[in-house]
N, C-alpha and C. Protein backbone atom coordinates (compact mmCIF):
# COMPACT_ATOMS: atom_id res chain seq x y z
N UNK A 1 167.19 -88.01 -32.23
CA UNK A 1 166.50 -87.11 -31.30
C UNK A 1 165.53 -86.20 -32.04
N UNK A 2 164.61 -85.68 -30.90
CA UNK A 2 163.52 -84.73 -31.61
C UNK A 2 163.63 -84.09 -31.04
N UNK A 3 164.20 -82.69 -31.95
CA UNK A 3 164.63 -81.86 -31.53
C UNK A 3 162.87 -80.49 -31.66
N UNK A 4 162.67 -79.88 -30.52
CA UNK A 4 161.63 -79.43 -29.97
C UNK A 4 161.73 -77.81 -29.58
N UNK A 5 161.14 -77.11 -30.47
CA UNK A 5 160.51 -75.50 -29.61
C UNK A 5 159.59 -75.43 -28.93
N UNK A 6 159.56 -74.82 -27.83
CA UNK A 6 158.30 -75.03 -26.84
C UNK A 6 158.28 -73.01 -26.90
N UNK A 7 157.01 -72.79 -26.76
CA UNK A 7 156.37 -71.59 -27.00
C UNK A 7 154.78 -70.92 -25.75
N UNK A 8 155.36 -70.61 -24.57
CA UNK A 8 153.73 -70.06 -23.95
C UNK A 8 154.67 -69.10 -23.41
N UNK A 9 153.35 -68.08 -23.45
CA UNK A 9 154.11 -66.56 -22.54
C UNK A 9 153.95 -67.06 -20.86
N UNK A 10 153.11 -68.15 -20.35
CA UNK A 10 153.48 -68.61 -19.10
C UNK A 10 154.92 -69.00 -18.27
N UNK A 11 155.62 -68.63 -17.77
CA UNK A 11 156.91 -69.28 -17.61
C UNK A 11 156.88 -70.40 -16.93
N UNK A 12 156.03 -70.17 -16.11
CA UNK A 12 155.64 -71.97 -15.36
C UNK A 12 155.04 -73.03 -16.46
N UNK A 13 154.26 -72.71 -16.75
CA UNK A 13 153.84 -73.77 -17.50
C UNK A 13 155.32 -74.24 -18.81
N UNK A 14 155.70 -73.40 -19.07
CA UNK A 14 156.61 -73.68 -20.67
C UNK A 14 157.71 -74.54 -19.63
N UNK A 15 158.38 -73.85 -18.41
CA UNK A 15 159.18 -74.91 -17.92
C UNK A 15 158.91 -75.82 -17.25
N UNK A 16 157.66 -75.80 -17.08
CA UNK A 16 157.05 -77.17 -16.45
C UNK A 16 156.97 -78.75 -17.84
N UNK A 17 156.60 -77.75 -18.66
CA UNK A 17 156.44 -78.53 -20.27
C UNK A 17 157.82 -79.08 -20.95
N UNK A 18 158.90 -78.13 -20.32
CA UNK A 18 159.90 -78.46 -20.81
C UNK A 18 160.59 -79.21 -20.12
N UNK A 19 160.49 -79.62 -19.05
CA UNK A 19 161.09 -80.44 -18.02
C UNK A 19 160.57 -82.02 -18.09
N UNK A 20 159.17 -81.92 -18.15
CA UNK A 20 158.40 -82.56 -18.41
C UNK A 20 158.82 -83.63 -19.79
N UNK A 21 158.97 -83.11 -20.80
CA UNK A 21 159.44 -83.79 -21.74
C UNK A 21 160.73 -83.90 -22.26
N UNK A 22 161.48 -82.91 -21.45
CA UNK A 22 162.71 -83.22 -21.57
C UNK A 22 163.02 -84.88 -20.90
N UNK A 23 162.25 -85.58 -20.20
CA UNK A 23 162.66 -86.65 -19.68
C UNK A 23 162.23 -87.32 -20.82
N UNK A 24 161.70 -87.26 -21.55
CA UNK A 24 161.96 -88.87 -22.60
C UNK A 24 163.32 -88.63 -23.33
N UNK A 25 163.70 -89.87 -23.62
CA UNK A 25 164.98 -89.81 -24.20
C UNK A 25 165.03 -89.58 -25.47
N UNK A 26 164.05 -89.68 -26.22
CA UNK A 26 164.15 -89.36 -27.76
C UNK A 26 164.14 -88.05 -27.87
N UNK A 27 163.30 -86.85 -27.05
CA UNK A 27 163.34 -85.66 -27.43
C UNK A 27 164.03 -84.90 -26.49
N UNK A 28 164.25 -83.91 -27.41
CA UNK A 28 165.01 -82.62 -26.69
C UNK A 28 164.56 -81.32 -27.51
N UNK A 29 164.77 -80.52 -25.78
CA UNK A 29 164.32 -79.18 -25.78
C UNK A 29 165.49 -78.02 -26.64
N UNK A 30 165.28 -77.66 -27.88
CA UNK A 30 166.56 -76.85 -28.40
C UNK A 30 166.25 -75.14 -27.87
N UNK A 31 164.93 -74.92 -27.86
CA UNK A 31 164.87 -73.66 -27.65
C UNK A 31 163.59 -73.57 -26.72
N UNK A 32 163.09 -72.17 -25.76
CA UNK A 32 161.89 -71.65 -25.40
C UNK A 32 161.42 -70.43 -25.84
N UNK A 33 160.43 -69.88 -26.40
CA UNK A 33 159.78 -68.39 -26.20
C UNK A 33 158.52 -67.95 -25.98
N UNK A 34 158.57 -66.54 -25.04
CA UNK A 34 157.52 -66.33 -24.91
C UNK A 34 156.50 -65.45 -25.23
N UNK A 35 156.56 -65.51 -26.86
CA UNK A 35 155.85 -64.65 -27.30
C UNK A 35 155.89 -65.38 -29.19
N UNK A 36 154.78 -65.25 -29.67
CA UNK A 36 154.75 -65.50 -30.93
C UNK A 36 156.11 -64.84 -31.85
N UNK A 37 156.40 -63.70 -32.08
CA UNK A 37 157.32 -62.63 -32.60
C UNK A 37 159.01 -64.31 -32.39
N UNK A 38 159.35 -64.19 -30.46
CA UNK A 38 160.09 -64.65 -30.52
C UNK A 38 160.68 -66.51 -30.88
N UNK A 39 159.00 -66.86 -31.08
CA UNK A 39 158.81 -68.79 -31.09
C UNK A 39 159.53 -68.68 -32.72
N UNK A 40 159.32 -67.25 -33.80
CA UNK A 40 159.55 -67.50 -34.75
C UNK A 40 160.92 -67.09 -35.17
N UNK A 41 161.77 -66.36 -34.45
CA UNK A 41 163.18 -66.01 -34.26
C UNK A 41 163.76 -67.34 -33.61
N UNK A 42 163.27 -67.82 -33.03
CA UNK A 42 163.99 -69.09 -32.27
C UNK A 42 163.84 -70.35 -33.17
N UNK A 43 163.14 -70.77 -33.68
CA UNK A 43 163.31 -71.52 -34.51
C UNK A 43 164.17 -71.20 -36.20
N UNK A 44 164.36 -69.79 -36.84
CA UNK A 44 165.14 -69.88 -37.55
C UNK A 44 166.43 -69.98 -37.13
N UNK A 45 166.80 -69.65 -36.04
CA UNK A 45 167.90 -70.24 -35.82
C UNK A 45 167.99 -71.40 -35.00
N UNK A 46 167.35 -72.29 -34.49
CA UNK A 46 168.11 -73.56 -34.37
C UNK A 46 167.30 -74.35 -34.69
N UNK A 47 166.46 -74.17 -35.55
CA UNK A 47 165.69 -75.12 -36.92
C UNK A 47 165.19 -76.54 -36.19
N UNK A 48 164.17 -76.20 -35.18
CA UNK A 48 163.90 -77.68 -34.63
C UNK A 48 162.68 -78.40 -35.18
N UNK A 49 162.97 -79.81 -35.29
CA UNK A 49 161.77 -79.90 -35.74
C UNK A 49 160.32 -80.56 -35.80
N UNK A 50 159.91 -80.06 -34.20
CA UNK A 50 158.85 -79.69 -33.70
C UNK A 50 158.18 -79.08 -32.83
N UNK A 51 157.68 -77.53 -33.22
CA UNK A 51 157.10 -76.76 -32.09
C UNK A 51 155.99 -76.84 -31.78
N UNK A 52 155.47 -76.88 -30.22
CA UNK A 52 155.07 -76.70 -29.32
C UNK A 52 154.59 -75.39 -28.79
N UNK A 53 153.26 -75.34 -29.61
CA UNK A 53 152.96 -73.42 -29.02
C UNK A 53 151.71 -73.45 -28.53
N UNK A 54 151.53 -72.51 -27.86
CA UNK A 54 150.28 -72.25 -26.99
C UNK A 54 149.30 -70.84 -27.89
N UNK A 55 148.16 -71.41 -27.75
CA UNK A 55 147.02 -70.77 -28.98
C UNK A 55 147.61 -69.31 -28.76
N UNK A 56 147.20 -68.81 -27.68
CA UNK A 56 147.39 -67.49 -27.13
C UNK A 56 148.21 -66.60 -26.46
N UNK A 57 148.80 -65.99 -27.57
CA UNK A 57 150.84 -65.50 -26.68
C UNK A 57 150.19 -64.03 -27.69
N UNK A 58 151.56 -63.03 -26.80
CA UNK A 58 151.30 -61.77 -27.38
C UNK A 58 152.10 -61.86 -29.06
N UNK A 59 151.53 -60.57 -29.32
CA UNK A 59 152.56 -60.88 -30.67
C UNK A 59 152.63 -61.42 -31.86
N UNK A 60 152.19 -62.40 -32.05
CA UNK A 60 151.70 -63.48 -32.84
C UNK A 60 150.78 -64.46 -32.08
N UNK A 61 149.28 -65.32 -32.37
CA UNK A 61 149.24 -66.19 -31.59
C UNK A 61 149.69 -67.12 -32.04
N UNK A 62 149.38 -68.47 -31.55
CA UNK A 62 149.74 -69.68 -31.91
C UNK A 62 149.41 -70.24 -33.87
N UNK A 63 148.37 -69.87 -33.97
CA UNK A 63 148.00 -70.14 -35.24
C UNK A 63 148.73 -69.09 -36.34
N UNK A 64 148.96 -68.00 -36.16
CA UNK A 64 149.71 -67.06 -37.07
C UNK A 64 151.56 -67.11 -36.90
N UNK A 65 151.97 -68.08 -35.77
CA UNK A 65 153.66 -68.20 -35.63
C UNK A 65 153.03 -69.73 -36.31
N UNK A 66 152.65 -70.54 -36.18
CA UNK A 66 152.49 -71.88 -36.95
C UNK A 66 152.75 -71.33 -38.60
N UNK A 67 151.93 -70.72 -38.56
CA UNK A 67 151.63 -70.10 -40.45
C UNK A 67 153.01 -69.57 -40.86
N UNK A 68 153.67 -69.01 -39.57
CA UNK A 68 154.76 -68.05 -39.96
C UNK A 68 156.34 -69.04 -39.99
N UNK A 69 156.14 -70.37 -39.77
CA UNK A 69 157.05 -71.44 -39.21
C UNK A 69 156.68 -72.10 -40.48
N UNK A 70 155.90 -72.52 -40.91
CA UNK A 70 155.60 -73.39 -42.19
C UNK A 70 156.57 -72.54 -43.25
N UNK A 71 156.14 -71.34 -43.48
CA UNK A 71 156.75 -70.60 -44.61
C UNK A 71 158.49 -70.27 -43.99
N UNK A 72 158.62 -69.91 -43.16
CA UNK A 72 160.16 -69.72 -42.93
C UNK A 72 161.18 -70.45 -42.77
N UNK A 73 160.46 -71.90 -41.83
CA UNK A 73 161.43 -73.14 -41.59
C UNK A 73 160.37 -74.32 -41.76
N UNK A 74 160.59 -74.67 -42.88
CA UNK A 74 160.04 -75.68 -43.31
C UNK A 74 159.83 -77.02 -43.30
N UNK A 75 161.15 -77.45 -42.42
CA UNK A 75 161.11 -78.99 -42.06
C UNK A 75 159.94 -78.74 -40.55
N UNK A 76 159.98 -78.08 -40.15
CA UNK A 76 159.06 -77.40 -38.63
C UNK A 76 157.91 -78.09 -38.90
N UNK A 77 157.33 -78.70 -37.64
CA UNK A 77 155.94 -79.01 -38.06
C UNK A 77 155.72 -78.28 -36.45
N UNK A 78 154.09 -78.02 -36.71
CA UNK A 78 154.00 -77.50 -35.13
C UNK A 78 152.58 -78.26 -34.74
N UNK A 79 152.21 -78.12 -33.37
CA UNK A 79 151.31 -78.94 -32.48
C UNK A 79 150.99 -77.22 -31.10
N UNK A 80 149.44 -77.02 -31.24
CA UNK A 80 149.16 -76.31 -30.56
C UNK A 80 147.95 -77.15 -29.48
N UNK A 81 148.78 -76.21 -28.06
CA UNK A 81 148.45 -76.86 -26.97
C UNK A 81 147.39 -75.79 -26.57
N UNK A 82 146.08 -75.59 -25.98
CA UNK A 82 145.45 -74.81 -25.42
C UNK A 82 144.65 -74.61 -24.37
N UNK A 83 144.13 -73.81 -23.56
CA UNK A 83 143.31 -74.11 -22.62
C UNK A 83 141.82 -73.45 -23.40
N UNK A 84 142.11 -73.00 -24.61
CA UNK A 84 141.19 -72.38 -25.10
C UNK A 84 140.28 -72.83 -26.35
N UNK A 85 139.93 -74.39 -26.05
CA UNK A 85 139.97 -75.37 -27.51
C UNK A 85 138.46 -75.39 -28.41
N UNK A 86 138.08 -73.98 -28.56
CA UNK A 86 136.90 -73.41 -28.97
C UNK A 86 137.44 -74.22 -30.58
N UNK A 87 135.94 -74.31 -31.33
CA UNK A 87 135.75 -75.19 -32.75
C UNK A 87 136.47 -74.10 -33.59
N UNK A 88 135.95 -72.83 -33.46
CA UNK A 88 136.69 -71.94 -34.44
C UNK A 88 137.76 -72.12 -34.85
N UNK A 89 138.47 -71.96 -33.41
CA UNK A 89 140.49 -71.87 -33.38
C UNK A 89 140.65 -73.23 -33.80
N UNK A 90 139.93 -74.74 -33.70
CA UNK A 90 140.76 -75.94 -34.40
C UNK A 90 140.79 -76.09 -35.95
N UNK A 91 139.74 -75.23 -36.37
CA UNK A 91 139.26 -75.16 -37.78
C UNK A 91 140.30 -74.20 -38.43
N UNK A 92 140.66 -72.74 -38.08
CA UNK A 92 141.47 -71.96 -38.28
C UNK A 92 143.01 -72.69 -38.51
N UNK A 93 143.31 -73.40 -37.05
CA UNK A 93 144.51 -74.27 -36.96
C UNK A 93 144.96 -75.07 -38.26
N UNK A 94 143.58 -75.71 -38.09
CA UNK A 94 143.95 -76.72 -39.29
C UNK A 94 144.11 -76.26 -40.92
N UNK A 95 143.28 -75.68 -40.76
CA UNK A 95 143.25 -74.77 -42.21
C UNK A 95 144.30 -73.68 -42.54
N UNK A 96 145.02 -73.42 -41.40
CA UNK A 96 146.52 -72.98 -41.70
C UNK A 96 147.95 -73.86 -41.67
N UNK A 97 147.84 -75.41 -41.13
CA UNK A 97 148.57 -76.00 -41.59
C UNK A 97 149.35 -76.99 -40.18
N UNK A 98 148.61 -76.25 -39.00
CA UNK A 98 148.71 -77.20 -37.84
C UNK A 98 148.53 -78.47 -37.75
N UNK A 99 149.90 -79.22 -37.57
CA UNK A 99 149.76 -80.74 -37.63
C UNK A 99 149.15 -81.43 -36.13
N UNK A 100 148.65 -80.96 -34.93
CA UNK A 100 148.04 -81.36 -33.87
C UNK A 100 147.28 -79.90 -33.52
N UNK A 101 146.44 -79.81 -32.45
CA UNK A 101 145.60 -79.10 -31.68
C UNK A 101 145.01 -80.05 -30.37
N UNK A 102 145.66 -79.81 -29.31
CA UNK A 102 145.28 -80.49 -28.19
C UNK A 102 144.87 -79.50 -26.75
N UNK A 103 144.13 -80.05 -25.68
CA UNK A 103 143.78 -79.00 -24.89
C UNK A 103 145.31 -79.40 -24.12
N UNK A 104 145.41 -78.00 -22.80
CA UNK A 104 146.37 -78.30 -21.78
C UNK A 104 146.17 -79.50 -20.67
N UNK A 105 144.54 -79.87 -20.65
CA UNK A 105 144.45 -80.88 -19.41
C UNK A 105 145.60 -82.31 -19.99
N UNK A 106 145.97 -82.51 -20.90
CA UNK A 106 145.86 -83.76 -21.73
C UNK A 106 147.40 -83.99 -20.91
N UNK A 107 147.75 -85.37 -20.60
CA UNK A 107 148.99 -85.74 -19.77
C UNK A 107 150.41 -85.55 -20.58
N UNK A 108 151.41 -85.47 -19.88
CA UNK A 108 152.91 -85.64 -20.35
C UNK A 108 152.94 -86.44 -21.44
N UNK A 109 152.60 -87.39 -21.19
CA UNK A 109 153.23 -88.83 -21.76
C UNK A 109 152.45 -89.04 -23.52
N UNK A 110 150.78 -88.60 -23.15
CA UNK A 110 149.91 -87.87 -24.98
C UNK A 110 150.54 -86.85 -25.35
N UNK A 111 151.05 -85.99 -24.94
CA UNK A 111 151.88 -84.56 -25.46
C UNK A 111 153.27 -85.09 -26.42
N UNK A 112 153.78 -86.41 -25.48
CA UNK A 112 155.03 -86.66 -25.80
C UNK A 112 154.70 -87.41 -27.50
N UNK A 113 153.92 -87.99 -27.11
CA UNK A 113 153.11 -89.11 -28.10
C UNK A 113 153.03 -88.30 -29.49
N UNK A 114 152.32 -87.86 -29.19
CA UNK A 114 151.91 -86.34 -29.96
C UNK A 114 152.75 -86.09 -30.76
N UNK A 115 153.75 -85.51 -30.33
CA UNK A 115 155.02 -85.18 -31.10
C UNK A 115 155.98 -86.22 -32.02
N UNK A 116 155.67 -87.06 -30.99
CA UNK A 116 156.59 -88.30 -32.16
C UNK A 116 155.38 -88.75 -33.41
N UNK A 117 154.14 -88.19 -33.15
CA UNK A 117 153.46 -88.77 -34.30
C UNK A 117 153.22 -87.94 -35.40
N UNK A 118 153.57 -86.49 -35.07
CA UNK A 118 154.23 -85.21 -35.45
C UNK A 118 155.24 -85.13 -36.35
N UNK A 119 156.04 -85.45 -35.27
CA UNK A 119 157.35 -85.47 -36.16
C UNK A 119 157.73 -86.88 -37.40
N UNK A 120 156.74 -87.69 -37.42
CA UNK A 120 156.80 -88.72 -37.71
C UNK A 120 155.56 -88.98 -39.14
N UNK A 121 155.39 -87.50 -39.31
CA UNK A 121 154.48 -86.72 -40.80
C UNK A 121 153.12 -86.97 -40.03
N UNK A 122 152.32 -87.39 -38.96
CA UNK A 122 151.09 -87.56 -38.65
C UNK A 122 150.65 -86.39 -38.31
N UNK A 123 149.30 -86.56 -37.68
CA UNK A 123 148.72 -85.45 -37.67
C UNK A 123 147.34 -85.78 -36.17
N UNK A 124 147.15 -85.21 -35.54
CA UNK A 124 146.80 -85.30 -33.97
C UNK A 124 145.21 -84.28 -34.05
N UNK A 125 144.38 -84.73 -33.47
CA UNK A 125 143.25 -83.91 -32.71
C UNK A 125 142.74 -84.62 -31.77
N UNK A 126 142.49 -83.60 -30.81
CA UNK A 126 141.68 -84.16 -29.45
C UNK A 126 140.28 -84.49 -30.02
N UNK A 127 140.04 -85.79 -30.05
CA UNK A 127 138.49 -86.40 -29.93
C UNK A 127 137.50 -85.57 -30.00
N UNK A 128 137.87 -84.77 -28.48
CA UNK A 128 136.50 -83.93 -27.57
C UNK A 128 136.75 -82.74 -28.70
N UNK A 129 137.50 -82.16 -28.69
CA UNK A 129 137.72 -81.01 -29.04
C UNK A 129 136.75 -81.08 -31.12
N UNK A 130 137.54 -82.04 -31.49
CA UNK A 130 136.72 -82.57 -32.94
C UNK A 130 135.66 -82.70 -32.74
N UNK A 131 134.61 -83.67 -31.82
CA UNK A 131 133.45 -83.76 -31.61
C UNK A 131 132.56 -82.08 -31.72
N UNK A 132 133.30 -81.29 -30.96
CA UNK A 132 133.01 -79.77 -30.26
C UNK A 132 132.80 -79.32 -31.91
N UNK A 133 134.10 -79.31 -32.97
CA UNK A 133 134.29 -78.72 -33.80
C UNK A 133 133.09 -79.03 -35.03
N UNK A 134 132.87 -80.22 -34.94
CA UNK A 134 131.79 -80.65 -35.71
C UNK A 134 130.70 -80.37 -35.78
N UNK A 135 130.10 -80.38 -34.50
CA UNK A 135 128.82 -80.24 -33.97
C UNK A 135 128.35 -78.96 -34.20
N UNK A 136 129.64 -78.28 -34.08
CA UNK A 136 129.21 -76.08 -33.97
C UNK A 136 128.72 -75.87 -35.51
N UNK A 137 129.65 -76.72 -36.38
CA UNK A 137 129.54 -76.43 -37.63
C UNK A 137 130.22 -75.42 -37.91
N UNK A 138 130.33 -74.32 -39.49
CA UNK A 138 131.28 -73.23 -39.78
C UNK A 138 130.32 -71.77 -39.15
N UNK A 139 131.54 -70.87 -39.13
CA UNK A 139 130.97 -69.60 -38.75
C UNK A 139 129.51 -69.13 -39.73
N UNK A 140 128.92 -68.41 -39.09
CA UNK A 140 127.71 -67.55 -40.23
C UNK A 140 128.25 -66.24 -40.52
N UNK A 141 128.95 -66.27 -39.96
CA UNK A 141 129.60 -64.60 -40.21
C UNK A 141 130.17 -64.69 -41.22
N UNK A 142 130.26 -63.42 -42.08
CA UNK A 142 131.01 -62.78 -43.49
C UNK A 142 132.51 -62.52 -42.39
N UNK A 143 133.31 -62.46 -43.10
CA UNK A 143 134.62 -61.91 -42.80
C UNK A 143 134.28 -60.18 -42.17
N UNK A 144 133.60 -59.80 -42.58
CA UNK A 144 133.48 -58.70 -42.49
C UNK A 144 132.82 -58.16 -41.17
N UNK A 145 131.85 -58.93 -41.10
CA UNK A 145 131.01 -59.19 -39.80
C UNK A 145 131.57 -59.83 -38.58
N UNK A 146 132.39 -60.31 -38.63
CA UNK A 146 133.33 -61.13 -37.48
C UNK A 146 134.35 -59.85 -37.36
N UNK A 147 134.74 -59.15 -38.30
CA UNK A 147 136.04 -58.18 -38.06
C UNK A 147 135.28 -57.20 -37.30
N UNK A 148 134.08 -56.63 -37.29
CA UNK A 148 133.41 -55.07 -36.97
C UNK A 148 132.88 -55.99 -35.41
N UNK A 149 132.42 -57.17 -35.50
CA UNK A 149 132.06 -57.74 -33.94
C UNK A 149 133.49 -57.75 -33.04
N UNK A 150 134.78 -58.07 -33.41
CA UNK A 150 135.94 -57.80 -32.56
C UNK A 150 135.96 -56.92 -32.05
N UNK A 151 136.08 -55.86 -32.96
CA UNK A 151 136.32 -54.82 -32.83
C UNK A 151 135.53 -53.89 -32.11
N UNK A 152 133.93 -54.34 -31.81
CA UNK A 152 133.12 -54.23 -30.78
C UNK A 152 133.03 -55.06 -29.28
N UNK A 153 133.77 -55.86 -29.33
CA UNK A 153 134.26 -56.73 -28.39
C UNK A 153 134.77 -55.98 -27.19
N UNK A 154 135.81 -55.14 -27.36
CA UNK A 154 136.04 -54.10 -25.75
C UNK A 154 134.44 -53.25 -25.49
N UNK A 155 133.68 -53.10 -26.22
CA UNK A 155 132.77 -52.41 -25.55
C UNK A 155 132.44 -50.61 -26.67
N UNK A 156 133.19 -50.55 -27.63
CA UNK A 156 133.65 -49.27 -27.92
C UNK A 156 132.23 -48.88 -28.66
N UNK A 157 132.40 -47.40 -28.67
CA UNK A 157 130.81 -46.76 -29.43
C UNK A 157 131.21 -47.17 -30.97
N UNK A 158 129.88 -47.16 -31.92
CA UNK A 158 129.73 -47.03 -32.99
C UNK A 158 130.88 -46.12 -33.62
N UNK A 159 130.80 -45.14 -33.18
CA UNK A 159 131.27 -44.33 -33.69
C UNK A 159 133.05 -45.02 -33.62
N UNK A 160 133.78 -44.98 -32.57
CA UNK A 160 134.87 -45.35 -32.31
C UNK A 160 135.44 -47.05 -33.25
N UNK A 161 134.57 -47.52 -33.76
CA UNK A 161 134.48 -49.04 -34.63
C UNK A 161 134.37 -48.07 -36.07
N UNK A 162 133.68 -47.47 -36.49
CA UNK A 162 133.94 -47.10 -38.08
C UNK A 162 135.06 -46.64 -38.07
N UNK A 163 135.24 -45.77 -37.21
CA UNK A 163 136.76 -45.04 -37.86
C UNK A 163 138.04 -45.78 -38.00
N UNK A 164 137.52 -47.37 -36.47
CA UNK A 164 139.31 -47.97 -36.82
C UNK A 164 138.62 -48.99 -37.86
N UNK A 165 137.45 -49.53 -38.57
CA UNK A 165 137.31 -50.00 -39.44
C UNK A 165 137.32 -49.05 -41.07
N UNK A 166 136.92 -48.14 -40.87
CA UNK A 166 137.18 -47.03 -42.23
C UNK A 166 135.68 -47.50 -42.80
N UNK A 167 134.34 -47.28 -41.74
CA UNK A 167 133.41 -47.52 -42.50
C UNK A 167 132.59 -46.18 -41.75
N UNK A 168 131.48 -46.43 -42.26
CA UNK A 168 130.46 -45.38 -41.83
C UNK A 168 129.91 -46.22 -40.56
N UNK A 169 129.20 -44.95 -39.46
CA UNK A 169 128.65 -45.54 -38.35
C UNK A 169 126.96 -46.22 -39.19
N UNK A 170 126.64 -45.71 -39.97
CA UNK A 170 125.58 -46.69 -40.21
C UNK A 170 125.80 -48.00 -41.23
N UNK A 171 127.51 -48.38 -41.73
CA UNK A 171 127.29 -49.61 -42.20
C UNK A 171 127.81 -50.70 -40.77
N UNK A 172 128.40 -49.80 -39.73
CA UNK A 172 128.86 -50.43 -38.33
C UNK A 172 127.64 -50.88 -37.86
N UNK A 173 126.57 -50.35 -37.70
CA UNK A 173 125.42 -50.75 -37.52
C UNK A 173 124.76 -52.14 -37.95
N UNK A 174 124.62 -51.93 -39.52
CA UNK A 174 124.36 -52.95 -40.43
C UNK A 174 124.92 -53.93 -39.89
N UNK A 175 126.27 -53.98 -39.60
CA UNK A 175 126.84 -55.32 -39.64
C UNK A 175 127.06 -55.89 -38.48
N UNK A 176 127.12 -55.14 -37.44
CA UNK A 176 126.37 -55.51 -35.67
C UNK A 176 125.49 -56.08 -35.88
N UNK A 177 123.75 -55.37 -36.63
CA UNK A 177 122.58 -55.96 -36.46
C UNK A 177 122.26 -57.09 -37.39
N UNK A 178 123.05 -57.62 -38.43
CA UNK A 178 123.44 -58.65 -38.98
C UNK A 178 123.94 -60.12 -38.48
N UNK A 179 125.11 -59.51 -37.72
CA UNK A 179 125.49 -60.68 -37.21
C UNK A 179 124.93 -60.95 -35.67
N UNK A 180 124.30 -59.79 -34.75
CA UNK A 180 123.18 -60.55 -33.83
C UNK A 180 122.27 -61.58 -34.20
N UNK A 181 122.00 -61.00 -35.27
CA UNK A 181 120.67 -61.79 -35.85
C UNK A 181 121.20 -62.92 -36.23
N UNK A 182 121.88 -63.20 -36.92
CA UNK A 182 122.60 -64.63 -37.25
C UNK A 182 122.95 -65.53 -35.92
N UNK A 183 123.43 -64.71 -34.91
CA UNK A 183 123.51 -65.59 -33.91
C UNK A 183 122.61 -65.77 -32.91
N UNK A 184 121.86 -65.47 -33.18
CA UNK A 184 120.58 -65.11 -32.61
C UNK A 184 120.52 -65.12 -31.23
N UNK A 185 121.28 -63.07 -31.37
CA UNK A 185 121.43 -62.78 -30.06
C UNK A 185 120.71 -61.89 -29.98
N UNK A 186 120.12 -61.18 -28.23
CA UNK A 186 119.72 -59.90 -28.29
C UNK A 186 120.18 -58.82 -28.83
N UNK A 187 121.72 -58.28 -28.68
CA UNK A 187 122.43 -57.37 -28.72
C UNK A 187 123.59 -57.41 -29.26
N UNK A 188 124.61 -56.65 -29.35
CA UNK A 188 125.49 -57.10 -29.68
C UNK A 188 126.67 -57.62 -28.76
N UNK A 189 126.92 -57.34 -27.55
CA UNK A 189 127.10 -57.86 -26.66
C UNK A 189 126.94 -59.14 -26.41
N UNK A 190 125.98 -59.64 -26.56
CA UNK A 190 125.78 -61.17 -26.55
C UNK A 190 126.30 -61.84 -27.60
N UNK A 191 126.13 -61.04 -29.20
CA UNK A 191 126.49 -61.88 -30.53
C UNK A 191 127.84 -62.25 -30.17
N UNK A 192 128.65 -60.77 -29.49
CA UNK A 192 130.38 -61.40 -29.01
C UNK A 192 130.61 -62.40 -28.19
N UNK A 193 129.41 -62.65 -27.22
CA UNK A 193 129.93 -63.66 -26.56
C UNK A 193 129.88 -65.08 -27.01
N UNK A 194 128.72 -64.92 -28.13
CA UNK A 194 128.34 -66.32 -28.64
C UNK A 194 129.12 -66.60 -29.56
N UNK A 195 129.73 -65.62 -30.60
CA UNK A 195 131.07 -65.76 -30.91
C UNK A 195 132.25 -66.00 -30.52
N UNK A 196 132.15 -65.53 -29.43
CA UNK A 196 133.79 -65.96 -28.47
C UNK A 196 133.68 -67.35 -28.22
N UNK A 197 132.64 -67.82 -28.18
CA UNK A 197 132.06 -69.25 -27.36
C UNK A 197 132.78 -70.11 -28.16
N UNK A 198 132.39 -69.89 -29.80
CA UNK A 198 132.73 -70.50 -30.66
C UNK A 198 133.76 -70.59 -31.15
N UNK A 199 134.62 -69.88 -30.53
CA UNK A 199 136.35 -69.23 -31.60
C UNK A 199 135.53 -68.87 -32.75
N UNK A 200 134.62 -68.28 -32.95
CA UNK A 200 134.51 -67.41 -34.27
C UNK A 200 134.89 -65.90 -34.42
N UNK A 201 135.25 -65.58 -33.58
CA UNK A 201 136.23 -63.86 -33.45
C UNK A 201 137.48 -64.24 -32.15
């Protein structure tokens, strides 16, 4: 048997997922949670081994409880499911150690697939989603410039971004009018969205 953590802060969807694949006979459901914090408490104790997490849960997301499952329980391989299958987040995924990245449209029966090819040392990407990832190419942003655009992301003044970054309002500036320009947006408002577009913040 393949023994399976399933992980979305949705409760419909995780028991829809878990019902769902609880009908093949090779796998089984050992645990659920709904929140990054708890996908990684649930698997040290009943050590399954293959989770099932969704990109975006409070707490941890999907890519930082993957990271946090590699290092704590190690036979664990994990497979992230998303509705959110921007190039950024598959690149991030992968580059932290995610053995699949698939969207949510994708059927029971590829999910199930998935996992046995998972658990079975392989390694899974959606086509579309790779095609997407390729094409965008890597971020232009400095680390630094992607952190001060988040963090401008609710909308907040200059002023309110240096202080939770610990910079001056005129290097907050700099690095707003930096990374517009790179994305070659009007404002900064837009640079976030064209970043969000991308999973690059």
């Amino acid at each position: 048997m393949i023994r399976i953590l399933l992980a979305d802060d949705e409760t419909l969807i995780r028991d829809a997922l878990a019902g769902l694949l609880g009908l093949e006979e090779d796998l089984e459901i050992v645990a659920t949670a709904a929140s990054g914090p708890e996908a990684v408490a649930a698997a040290r104790k009943h050590s399954p081994d293959v989770a099932v997490l969704d990109l975006q849960m409070p707490g941890l997301d999907g890519i930082a409880t993957a990271a946090q499952l590699t290092e704590q329980v190690p036979g664990c391989r994990s497979v992230i499911v998303t509705s959110h299958g921007r190039p950024g987040y598959l690149k991030k995924a992968l580059a932290g150690g995610v053995a699949a990245f698939l969207p949510k449209t994708v059927s029971a029966r590829v999910l199930a697939d998935v996992v046995r090819q998972v658990h079975d040392g392989g390694r899974y990407v959606d086509p579309e989603l790779a095609a997407e990832a390729i094409s965008a190419g890597d971020s232009p942003l400095t680390p630094r410039e992607a952190d001060v655009l988040e963090l401008a992301a609710d909308g907040a003044p200059v002023e309110e971004i240096a202080q939770r970054a610990h910079l001056s309002p005129g290097t907050v500036r700099n690095y707003l009018s930096a990374a517009a320009a790179k994305l070659g947006a009007a404002n900064r408002h837009e640079a976030v969205h064209v970043a969000r577009r991308h999973g690059w913040i």
